[in-house]
Protein backbone atom coordinates (compact mmCIF):
# COMPACT_ATOMS: atom_id res chain seq x y z
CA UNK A 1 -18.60 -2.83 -17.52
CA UNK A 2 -15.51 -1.37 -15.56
CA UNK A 3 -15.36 -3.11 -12.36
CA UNK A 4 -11.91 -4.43 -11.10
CA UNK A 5 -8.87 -2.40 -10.29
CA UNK A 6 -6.91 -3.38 -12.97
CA UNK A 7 -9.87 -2.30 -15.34
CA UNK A 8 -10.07 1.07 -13.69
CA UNK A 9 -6.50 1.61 -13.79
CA UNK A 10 -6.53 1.16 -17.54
CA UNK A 11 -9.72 2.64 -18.28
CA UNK A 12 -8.50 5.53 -16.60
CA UNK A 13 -4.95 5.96 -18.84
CA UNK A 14 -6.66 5.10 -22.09
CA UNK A 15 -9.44 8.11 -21.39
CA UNK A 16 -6.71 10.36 -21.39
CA UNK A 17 -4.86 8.96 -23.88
CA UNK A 18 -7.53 9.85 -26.21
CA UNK A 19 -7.77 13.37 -24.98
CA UNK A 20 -3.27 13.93 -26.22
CA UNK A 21 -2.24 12.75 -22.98
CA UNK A 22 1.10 11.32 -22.75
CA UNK A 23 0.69 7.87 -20.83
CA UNK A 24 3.62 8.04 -18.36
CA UNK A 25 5.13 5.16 -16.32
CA UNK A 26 5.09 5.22 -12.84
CA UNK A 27 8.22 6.54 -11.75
CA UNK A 28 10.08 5.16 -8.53
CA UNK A 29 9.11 5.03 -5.16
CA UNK A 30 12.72 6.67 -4.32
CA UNK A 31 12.45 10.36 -6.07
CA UNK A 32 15.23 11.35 -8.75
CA UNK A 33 14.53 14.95 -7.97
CA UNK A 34 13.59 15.94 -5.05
CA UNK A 35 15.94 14.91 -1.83
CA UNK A 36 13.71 16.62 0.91
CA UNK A 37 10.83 13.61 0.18
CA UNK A 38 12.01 10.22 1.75
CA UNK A 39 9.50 8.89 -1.10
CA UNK A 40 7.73 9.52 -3.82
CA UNK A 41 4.03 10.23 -2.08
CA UNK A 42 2.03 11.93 -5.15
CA UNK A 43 1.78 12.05 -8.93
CA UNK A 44 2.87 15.36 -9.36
CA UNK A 45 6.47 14.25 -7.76
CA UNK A 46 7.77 12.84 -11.24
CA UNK A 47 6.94 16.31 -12.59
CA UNK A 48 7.62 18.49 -10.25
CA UNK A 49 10.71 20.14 -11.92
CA UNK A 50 8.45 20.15 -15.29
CA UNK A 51 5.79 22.43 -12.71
CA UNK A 52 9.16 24.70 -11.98
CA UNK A 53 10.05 25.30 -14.88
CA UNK A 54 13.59 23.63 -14.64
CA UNK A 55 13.06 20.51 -16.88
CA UNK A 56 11.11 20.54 -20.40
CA UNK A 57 9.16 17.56 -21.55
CA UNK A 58 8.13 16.60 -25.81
CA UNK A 59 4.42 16.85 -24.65
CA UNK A 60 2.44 19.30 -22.67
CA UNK A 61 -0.05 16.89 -21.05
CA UNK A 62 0.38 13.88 -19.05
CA UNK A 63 -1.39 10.97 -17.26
CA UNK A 64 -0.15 8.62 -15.10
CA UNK A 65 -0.66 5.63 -12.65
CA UNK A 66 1.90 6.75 -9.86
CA UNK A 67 2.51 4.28 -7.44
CA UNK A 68 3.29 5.88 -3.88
CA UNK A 69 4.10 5.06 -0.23
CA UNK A 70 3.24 6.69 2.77
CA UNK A 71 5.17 5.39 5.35
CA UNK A 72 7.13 7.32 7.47
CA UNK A 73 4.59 8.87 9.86
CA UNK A 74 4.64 6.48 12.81
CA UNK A 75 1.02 7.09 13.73
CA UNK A 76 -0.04 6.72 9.72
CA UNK A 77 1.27 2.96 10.32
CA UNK A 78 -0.50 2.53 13.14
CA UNK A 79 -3.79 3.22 11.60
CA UNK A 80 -3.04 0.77 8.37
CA UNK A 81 -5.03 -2.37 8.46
CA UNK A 82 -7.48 -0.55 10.87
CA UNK A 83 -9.11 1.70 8.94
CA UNK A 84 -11.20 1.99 5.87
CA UNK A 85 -8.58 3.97 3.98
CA UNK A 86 -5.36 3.94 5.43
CA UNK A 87 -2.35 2.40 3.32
CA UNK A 88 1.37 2.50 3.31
CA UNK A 89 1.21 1.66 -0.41
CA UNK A 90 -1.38 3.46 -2.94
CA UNK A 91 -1.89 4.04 -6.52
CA UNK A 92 -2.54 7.92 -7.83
CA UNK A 93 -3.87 8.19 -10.77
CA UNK A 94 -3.12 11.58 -12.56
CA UNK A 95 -3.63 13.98 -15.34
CA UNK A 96 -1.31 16.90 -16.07
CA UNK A 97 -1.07 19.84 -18.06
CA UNK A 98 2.05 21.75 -18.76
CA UNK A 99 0.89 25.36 -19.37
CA UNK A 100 -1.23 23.33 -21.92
CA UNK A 101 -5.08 23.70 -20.91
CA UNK A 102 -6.57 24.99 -17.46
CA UNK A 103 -9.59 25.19 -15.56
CA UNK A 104 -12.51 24.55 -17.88
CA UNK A 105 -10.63 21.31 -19.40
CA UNK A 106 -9.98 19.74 -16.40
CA UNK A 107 -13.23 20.06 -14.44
CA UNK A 108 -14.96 18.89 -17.72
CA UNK A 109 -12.28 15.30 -18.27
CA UNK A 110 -13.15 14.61 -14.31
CA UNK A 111 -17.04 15.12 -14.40
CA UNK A 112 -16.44 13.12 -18.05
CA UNK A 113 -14.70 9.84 -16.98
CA UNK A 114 -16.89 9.50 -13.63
CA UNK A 115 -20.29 9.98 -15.12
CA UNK A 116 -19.79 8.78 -18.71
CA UNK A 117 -17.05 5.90 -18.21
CA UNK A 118 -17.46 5.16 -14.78
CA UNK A 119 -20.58 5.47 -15.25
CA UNK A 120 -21.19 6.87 -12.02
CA UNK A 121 -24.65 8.50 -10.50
CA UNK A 122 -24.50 12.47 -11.05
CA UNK A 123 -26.40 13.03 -7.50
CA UNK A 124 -23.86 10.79 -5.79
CA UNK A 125 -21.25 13.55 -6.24
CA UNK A 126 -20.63 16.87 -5.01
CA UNK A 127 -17.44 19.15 -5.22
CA UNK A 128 -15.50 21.79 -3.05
CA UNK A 129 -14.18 24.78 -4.39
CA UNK A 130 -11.71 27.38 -2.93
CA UNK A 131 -14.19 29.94 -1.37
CA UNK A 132 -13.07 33.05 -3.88
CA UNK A 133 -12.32 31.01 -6.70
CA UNK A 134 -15.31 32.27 -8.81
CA UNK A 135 -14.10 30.58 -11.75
CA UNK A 136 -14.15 27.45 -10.88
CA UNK A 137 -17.54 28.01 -9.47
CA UNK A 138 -19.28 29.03 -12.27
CA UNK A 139 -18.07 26.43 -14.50
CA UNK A 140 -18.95 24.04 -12.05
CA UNK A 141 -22.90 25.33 -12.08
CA UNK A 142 -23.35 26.55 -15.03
CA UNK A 143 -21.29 24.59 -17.95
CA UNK A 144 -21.39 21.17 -15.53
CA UNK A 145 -24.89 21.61 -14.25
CA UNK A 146 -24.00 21.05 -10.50
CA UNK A 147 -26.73 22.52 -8.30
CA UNK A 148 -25.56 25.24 -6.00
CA UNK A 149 -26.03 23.62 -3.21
CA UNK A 150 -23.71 20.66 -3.94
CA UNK A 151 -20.94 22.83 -4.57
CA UNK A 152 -19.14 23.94 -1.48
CA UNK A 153 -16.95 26.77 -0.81
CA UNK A 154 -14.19 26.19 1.63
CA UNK A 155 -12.33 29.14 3.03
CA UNK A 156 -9.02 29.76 4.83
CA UNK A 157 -8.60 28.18 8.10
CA UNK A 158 -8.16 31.76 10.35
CA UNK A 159 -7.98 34.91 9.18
CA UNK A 160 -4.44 35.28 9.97
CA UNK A 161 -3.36 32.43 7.19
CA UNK A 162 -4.29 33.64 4.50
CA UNK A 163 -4.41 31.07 1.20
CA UNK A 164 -3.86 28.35 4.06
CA UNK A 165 -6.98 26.26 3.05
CA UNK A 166 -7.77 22.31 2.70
CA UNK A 167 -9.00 23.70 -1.06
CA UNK A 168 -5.46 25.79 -1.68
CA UNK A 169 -2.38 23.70 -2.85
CA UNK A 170 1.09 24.74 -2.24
CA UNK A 171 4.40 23.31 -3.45
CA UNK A 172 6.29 25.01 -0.26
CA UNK A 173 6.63 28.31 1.50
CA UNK A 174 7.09 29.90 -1.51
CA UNK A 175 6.68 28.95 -5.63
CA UNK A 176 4.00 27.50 -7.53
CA UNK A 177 0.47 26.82 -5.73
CA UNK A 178 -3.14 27.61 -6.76
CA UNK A 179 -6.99 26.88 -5.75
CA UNK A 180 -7.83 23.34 -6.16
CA UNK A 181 -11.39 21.94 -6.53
CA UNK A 182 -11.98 18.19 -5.20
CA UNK A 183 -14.75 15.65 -5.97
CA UNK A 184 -16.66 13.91 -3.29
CA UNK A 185 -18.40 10.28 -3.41
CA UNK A 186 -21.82 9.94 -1.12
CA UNK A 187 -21.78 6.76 0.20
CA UNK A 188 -25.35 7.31 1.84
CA UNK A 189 -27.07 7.99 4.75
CA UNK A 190 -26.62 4.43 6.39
CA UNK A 191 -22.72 5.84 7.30
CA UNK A 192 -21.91 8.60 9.23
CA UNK A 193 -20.87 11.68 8.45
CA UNK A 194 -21.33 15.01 6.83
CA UNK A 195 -20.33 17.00 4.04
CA UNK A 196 -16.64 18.77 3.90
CA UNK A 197 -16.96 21.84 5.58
CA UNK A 198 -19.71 20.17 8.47
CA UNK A 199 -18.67 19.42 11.70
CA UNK A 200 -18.72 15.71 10.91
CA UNK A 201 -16.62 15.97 7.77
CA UNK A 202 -14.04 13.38 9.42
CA UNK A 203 -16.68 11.00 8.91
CA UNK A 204 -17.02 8.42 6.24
CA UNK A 205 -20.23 9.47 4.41
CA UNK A 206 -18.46 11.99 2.08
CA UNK A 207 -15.34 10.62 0.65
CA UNK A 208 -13.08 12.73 -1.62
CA UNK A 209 -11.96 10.28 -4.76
CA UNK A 210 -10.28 12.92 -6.87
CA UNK A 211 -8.78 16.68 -6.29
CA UNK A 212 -8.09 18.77 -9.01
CA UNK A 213 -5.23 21.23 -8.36
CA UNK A 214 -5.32 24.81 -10.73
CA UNK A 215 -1.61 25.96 -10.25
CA UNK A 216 -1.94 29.65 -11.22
CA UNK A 217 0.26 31.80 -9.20
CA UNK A 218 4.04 31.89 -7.97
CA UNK A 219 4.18 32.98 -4.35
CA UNK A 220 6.89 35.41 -3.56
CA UNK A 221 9.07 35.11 -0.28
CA UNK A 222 6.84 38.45 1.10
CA UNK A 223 3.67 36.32 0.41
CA UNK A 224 3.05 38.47 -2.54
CA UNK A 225 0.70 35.78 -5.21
CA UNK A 226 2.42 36.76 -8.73
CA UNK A 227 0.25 34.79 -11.40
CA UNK A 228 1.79 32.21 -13.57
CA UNK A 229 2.76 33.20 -16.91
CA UNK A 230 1.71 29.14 -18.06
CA UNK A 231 -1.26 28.32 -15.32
CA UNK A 232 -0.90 24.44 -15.20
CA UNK A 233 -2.96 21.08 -13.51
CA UNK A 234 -2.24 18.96 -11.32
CA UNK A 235 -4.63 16.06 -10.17
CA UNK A 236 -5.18 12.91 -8.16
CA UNK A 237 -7.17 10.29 -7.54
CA UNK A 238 -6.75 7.44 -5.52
CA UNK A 239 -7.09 4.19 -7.70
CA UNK A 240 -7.92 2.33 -4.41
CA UNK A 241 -10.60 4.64 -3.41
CA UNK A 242 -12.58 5.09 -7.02
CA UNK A 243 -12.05 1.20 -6.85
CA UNK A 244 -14.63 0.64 -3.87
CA UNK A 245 -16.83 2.70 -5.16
CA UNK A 246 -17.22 0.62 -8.57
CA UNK A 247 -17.35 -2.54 -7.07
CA UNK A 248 -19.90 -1.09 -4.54
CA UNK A 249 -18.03 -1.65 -0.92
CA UNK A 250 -16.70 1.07 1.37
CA UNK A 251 -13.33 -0.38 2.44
CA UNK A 252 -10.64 -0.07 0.16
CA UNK A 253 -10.23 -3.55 1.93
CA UNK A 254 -12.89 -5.26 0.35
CA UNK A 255 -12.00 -4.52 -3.57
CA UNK A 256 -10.61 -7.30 -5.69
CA UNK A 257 -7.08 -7.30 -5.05
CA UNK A 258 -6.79 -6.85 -1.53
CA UNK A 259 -9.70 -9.39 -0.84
CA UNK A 260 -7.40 -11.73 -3.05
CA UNK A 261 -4.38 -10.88 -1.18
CA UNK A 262 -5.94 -11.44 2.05
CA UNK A 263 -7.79 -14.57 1.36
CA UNK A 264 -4.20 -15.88 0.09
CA UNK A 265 -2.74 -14.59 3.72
CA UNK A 266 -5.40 -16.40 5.09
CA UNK A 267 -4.51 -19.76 3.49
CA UNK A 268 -1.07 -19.58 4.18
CA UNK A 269 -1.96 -18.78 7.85
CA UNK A 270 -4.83 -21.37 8.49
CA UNK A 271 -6.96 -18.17 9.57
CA UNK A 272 -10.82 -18.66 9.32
CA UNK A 273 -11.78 -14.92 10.13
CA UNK A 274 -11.20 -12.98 6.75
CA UNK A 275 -11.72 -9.59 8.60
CA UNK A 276 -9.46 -10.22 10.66
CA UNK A 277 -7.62 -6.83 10.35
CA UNK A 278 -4.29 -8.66 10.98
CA UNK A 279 -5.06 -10.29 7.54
CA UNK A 280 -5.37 -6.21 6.02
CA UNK A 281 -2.33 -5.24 7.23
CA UNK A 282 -0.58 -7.98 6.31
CA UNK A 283 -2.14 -7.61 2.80
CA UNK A 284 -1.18 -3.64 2.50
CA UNK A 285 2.07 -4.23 4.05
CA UNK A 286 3.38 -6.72 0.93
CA UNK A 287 2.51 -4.38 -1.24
CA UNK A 288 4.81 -1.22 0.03
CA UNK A 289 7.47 -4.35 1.14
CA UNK A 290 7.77 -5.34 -2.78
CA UNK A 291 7.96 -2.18 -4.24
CA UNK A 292 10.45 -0.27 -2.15
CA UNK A 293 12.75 -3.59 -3.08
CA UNK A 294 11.95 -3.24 -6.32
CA UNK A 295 12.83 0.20 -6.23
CA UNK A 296 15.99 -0.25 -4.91
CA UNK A 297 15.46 0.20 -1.38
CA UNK A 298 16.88 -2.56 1.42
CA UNK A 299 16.26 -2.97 5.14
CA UNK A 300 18.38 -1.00 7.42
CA UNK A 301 18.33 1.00 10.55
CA UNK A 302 18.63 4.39 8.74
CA UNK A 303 16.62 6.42 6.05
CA UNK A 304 14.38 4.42 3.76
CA UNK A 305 15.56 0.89 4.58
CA UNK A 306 14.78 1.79 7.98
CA UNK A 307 11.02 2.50 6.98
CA UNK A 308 10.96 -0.46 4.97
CA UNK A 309 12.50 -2.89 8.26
CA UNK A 310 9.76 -1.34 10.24
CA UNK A 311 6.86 -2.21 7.76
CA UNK A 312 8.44 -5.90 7.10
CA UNK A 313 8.01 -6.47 11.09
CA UNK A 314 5.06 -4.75 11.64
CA UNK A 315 3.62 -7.61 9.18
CA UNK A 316 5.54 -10.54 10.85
CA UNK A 317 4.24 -9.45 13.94
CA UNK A 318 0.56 -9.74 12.50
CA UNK A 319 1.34 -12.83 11.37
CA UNK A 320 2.47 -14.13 14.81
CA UNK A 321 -0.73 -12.57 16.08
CA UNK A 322 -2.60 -15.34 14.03
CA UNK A 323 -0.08 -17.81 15.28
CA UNK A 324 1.92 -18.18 11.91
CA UNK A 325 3.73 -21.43 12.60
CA UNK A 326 6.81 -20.47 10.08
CA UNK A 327 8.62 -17.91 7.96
CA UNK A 328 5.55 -16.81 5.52
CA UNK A 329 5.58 -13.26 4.34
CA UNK A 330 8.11 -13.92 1.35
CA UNK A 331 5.83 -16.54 0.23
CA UNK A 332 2.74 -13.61 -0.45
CA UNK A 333 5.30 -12.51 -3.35
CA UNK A 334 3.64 -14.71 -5.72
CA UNK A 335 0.02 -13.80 -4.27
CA UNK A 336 1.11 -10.01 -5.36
CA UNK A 337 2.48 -10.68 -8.74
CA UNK A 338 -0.59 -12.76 -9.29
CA UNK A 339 -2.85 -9.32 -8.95
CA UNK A 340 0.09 -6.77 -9.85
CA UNK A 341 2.34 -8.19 -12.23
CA UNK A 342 0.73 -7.30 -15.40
CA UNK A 343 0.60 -3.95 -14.25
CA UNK A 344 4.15 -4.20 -13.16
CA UNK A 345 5.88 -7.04 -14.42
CA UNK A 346 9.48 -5.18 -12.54
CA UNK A 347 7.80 -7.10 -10.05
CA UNK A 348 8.01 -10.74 -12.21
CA UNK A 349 11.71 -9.72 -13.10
CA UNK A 350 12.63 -9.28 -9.36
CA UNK A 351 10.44 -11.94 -8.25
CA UNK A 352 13.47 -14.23 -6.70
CA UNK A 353 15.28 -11.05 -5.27
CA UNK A 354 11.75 -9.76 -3.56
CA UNK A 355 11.69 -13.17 -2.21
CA UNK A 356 15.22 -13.56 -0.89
CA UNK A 357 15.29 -10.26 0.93
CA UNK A 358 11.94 -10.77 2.90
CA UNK A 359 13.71 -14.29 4.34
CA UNK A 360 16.61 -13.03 4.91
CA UNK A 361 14.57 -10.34 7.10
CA UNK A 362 12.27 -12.69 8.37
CA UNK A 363 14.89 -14.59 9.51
CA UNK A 364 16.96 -11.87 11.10
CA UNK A 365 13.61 -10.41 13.27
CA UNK A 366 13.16 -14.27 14.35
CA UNK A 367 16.10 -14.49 16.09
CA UNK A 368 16.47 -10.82 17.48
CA UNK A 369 12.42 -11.09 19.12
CA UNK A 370 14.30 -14.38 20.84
CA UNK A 371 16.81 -11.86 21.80
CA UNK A 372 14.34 -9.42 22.95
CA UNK A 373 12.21 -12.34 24.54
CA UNK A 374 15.14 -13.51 26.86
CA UNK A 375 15.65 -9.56 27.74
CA UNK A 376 12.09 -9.31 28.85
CA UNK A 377 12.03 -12.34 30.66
CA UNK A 378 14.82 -10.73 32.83
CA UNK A 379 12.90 -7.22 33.23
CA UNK A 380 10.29 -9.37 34.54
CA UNK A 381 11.72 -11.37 36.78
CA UNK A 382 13.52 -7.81 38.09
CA UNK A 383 10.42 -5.93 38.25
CA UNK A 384 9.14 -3.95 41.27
CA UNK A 385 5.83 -3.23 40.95
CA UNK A 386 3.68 -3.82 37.69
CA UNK A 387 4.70 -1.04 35.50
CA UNK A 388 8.13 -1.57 33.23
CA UNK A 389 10.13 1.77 32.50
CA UNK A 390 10.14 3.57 29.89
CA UNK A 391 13.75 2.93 28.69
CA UNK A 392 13.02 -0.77 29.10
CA UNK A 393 10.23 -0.59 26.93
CA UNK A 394 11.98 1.83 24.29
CA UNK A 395 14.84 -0.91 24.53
CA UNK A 396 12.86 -3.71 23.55
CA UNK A 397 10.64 -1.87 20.55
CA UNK A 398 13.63 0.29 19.33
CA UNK A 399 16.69 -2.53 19.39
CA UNK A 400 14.08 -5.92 19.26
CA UNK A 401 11.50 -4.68 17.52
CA UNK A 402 8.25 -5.13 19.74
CA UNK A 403 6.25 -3.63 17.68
CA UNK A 404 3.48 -2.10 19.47
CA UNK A 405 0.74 -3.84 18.15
């Protein structure tokens, strides 16, 4: 019975292994190839020149567990730790095909590995399409068996944007793009929300675990759609997402490895309350901190270290919200290498380095809060009113790091 992550993970490779799939390894969180991402935030990145035609691979079809960080949207961090689904670190699990096979293949590997190895309920799921792609809808009803009614057409969002759809994918303003079709978990009527395409879509009833991406056309600078002469796939699921759903909870929060993670945070920290949701972000935040060092990346106040500083003291600052008494967050290391490391055993080799740099951080942000702490102390004490200005409080989160919560 497939149940934890790490069984998913491999469960999900070893499928498409057996269906010619190349098992790739996750590729850096700092893209080789593409210098307009800060990082690499999908499973298609690694392939992306593959997609263009300008690299050429010894297999046509791939499948991967990506590992990816979403971190430089300032409100994005806010929301980690505080929602069901929000993370700065993910895993995407991925199959690809190089001009190999299309449409029909793909639909029927997804519907395959959730209902036959996952072993999940058929009238759980339901699937969007791309409102003309015809195609895709027929295979969907008539070769899958879907009933018409679970299989939803979604449409451009105004007349005047054309192709500009949540079910069309684009690489850019112009180049390869296509329909996609995505698969949606019910997690039942006790949670709110509705189906995509309903009003209350932005709920958490309907959950999308896996979007398959039919890259068919090459769009032309005059919008012109020119098809593909080698239509290829591109998909994605969350590993975190199809995770809950096997080990029946609806917070990424609650599977295996982050309940380990946070129950470790916990220790360290004395904390009682395990949903805490200082304890969550402390628990995603390790994860993105470890793997951007691993990956080359360093704390700074530019670029990529600079998204990396922020993270590290967005976490210290959690753990000083549950009165953390000491340096701690270089001592979770071990806590991720204990749920990780087999997966990723860069992170055993770079264990002592991880370590080093997340003091050495700790250390720093220690001292410059004192800084900051003396600063405010003064604001205070100079204050008319009740209300500090805004370039006193842009002072103290931008050069001391008060973090906002």
């Amino acid at each position: 019975m497939i149940k934890t992550t790490a069984e998913v993970r491999q469960a999900f490779l070893d499928f498409f292994a057996t269906k010619q799939h190349q098992i790739v390894k996750s590729s850096s969180l700092v893209p080789g190839n593409d210098a307009t991402l800060l990082f690499t935030n999908a499973g298609m990145v690694p392939f992306k020149d593959v997609f263009l035609g300008a690299e050429t691979r010894s297999y046509t079809r791939a499948t991967s567990a990506q590992r990816c960080v979403r971190g430089g949207k300032h409100n994005d961090l806010e929301n980690v730790g505080y929602t069901a689904r929000h993370h700065t670190f993910f895993e995407m699990l991925g199959n690809f095909s190089f001009g190999d096979y299309f449409k029909e293949n793909a639909i029927s590997y997804a519907w395959e590995f959730l209902t036959s190895v996952l072993g999940l309920p058929k009238e759980k799921l339901l699937v969007t399409i791309y409102e003309s792609d015809e195609e895709a809808f027929l295979y969907w009803k008539d070769e899958i068996g879907i009933p018409v009614e679970k299989i939803i057409r979604i449409g451009d969002k105004s007349a005047d944007k054309k192709f500009e759809s949540d079910n069309f994918w684009s690489m850019g303003d112009t180049g390869p793009c296509g329909p996609c079709s995505e698969i949606f978990y019910d997690h039942g009527e006790h949670i709110w929300g509705g189906p995509p395409g309903s009003p209350e879509e932005d709920g958490d009833r309907f959950i999308e675990i896996w979007n398959i991406v039919f890259m068919q056309f090459n769009r032309q600078a005059n919008g012109d759609m020119e098809p593909l002469p080698n239509p290829s796939i591109d998909t994605g699921m969350g590993l975190e997402r199809i995770s809950a759903i096997m080990q029946n909870v609806h917070s990424n929060y609650e599977i295996d490895l982050f309940q380990a993670l946070i129950k470790d945070t916990a220790n360290l920290l004395d904390c009682n309350d395990l949903n805490n949701k200082s304890l969550r972000v402390i628990s995603d935040h390790i994860r993105s901190c470890c793997f951007l060092i691993v990956d080359g990346v360093v704390p700074s106040n530019e670029g990529r270290g600079y998204v990396l500083r922020r993270i590290i003291r967005r976490a210290i600052r959690h753990g000083h919200k549950l009165e953390a008494k000491d340096n701690f967050f270089h001592k979770l290391v071990k806590s991720l290498i204990e749920q990780m490391g087999d997966a990723y055993p860069e992170l055993v080799q770079q264990q002592a380095i991880i370590e080093k740099l997340l003091r050495i951080e700790e250390e720093q942000f220690g001292r410059t809060l004192d800084r900051g702490m003396v600063l405010l102390e003064e604001i205070l004490n100079n204050l008319e009113g009740d209300t500090i200005c805004g370039d006193d409080v842009f002072k103290l989160y931008d050069t001391y790091g008060f973090p906002e919560i």
